[in-house]
C-alpha atoms as a PDB file:
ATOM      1  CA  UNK A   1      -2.152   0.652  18.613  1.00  0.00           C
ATOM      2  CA  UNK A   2       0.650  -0.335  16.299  1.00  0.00           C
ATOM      3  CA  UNK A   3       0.646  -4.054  15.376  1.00  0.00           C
ATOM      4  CA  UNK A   4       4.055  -5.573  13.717  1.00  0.00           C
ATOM      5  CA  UNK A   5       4.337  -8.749  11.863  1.00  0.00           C
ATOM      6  CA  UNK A   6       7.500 -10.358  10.467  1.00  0.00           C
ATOM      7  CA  UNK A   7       7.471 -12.144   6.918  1.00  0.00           C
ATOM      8  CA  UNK A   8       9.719 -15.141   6.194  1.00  0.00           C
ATOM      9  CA  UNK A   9      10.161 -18.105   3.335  1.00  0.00           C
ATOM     10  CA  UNK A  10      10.928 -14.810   0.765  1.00  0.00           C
ATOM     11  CA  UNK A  11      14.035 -16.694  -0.097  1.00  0.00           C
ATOM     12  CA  UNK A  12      11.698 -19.514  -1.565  1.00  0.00           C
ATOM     13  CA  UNK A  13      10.321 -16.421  -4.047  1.00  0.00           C
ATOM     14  CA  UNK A  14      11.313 -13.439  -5.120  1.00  0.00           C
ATOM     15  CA  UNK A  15      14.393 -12.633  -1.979  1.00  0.00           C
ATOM     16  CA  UNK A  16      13.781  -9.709  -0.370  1.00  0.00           C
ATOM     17  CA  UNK A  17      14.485  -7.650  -3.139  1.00  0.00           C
ATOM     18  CA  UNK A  18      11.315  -7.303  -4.149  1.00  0.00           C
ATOM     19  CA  UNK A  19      10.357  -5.607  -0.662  1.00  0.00           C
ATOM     20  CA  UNK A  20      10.437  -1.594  -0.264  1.00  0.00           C
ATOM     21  CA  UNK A  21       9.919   0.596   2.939  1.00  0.00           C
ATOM     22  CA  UNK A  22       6.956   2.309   2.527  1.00  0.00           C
ATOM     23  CA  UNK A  23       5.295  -0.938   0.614  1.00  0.00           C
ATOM     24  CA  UNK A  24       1.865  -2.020   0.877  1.00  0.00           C
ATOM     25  CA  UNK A  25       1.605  -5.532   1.767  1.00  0.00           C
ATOM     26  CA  UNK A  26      -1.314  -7.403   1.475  1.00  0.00           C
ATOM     27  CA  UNK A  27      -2.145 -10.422   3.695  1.00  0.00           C
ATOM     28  CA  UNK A  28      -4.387 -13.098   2.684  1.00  0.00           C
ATOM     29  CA  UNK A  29      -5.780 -16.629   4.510  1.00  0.00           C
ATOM     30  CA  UNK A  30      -4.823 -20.099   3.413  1.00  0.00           C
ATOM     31  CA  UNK A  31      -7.578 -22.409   5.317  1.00  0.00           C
ATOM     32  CA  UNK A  32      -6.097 -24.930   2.811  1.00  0.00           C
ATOM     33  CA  UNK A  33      -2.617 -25.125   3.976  1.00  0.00           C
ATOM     34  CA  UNK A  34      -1.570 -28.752   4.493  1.00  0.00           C
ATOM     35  CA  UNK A  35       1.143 -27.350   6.526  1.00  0.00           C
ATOM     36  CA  UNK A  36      -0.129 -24.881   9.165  1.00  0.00           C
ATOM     37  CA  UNK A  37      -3.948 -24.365  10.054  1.00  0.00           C
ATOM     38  CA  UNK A  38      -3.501 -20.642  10.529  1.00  0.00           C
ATOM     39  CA  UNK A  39      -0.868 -19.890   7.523  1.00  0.00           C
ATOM     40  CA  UNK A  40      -0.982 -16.724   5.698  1.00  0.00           C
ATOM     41  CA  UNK A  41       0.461 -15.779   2.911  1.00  0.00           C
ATOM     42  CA  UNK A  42       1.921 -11.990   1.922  1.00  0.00           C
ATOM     43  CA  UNK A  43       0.977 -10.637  -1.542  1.00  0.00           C
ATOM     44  CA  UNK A  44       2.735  -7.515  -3.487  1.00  0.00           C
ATOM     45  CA  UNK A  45       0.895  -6.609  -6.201  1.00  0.00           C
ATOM     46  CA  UNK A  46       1.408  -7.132  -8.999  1.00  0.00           C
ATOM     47  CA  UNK A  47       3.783 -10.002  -8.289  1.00  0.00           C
ATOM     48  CA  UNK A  48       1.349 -12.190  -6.012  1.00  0.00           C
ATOM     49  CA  UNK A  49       2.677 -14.313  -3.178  1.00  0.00           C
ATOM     50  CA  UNK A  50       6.747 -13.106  -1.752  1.00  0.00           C
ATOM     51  CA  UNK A  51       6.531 -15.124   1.672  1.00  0.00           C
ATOM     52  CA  UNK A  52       4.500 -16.390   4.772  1.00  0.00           C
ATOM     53  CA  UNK A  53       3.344 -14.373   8.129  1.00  0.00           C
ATOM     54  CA  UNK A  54       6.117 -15.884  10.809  1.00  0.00           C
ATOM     55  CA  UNK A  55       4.026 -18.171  12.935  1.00  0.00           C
ATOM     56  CA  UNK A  56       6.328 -20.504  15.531  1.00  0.00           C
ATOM     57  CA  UNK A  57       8.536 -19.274  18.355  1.00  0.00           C
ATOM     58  CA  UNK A  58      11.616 -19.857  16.114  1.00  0.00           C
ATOM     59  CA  UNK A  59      10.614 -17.284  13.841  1.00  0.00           C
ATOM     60  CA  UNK A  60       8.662 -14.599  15.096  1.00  0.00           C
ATOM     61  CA  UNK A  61      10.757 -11.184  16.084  1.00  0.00           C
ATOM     62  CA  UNK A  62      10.433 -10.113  19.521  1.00  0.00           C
ATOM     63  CA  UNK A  63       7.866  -7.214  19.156  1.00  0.00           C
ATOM     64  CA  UNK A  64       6.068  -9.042  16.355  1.00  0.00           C
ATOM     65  CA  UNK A  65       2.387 -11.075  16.595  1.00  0.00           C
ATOM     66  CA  UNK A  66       2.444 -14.583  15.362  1.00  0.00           C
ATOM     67  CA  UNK A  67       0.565 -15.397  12.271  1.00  0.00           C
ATOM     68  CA  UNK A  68      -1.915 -17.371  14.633  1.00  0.00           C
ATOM     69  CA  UNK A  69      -2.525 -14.495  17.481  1.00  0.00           C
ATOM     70  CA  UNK A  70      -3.842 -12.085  13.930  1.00  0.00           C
ATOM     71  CA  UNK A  71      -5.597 -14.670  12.298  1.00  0.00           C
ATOM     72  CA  UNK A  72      -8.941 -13.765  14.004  1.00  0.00           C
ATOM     73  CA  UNK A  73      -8.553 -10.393  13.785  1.00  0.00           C
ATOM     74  CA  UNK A  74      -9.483 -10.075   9.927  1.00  0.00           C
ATOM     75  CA  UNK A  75     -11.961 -11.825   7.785  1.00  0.00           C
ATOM     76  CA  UNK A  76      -9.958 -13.437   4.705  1.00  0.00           C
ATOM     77  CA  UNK A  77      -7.434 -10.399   4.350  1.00  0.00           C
ATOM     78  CA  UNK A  78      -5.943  -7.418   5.685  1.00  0.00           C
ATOM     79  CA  UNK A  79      -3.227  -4.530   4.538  1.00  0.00           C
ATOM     80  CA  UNK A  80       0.222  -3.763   6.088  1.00  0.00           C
ATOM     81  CA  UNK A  81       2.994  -1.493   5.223  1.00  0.00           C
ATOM     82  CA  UNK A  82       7.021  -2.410   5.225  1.00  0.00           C
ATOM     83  CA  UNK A  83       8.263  -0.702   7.777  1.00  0.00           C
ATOM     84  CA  UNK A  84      12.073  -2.620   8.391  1.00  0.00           C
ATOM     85  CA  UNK A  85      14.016  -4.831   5.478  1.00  0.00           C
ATOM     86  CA  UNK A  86      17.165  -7.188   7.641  1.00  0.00           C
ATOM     87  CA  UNK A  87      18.467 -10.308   5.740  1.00  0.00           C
ATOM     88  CA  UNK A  88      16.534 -12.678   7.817  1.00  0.00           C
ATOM     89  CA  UNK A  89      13.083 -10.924   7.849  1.00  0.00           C
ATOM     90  CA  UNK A  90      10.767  -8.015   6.663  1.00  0.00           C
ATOM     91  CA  UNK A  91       8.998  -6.283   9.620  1.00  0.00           C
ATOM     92  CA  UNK A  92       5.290  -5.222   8.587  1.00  0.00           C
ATOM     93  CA  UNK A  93       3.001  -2.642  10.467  1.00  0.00           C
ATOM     94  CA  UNK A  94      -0.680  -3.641  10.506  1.00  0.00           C
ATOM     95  CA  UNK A  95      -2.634  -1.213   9.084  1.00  0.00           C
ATOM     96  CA  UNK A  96      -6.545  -0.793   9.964  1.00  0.00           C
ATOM     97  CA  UNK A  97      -8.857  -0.668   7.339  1.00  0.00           C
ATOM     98  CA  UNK A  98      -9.540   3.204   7.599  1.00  0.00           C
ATOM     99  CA  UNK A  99      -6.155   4.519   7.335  1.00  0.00           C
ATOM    100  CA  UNK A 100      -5.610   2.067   4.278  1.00  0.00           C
ATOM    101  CA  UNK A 101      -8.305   3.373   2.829  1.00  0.00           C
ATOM    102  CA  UNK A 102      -6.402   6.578   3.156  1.00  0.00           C
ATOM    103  CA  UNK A 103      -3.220   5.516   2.056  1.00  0.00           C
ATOM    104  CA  UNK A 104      -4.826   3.499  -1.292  1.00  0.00           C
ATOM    105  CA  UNK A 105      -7.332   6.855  -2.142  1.00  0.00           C
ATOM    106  CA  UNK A 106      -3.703   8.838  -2.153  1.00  0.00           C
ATOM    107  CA  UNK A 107      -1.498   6.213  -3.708  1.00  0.00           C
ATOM    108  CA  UNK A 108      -4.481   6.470  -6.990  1.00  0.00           C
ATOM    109  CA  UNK A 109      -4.331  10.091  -6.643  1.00  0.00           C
ATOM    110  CA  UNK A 110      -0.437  10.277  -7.368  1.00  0.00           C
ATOM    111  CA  UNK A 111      -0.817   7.636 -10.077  1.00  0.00           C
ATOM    112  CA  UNK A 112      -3.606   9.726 -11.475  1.00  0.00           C
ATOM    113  CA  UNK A 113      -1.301  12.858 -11.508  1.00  0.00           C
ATOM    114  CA  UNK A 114       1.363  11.426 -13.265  1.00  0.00           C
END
């Protein structure tokens, strides 16, 4: 079951140039956000934080999950993969952990070849 979510606040980062299709994404909790009890934030390594999960009406894509309907669904983080790059948003697939176990055992494999 394919689960989308959008990223937003890159502009107060890197932009969205830092964003790829094809990227692994990682999304981590923030219980300690001042801001928004159910914030998380979107990590690329190795440049750390690029933006926020989308988490009110305003800003979350039709076809997308709120930050607050995933936060239960994962302990403190979870993996996604860019799937769609616009000027107002990134689109990210939610990826379970076994096929991003998959997808990291590969991605060390090519790195290891070259």
């Amino acid at each position: 079951d394919e689960r989308y979510i959008a990223v937003i606040g890159f502009r107060h980062f890197y932009g969205r140039k830092v964003f790829k299709i094809g990227q692994i994404v990682k999304l981590v909790k923030e219980p300690e956000n001042s801001h928004d009890d159910e914030a998380i934030r979107v990590e690329i390594k190795p440049v750390g934080q690029v933006g926020y999960v989308a988490n009110s009406t305003a800003t979350v894509p039709r076809g997308c999950h709120s930050a607050g309907r995933i936060y239960d669904t994962f302990d403190q983080r979870c993996f996604g993969i860019v799937r769609f790059i616009t000027n107002e948003t990134v689109i990210v697939e939610l990826m379970e952990k076994v096929r991003m176990q998959i997808i990291l055992i590969e991605e060390r494999d090519l790195n290891q070849a070259r």
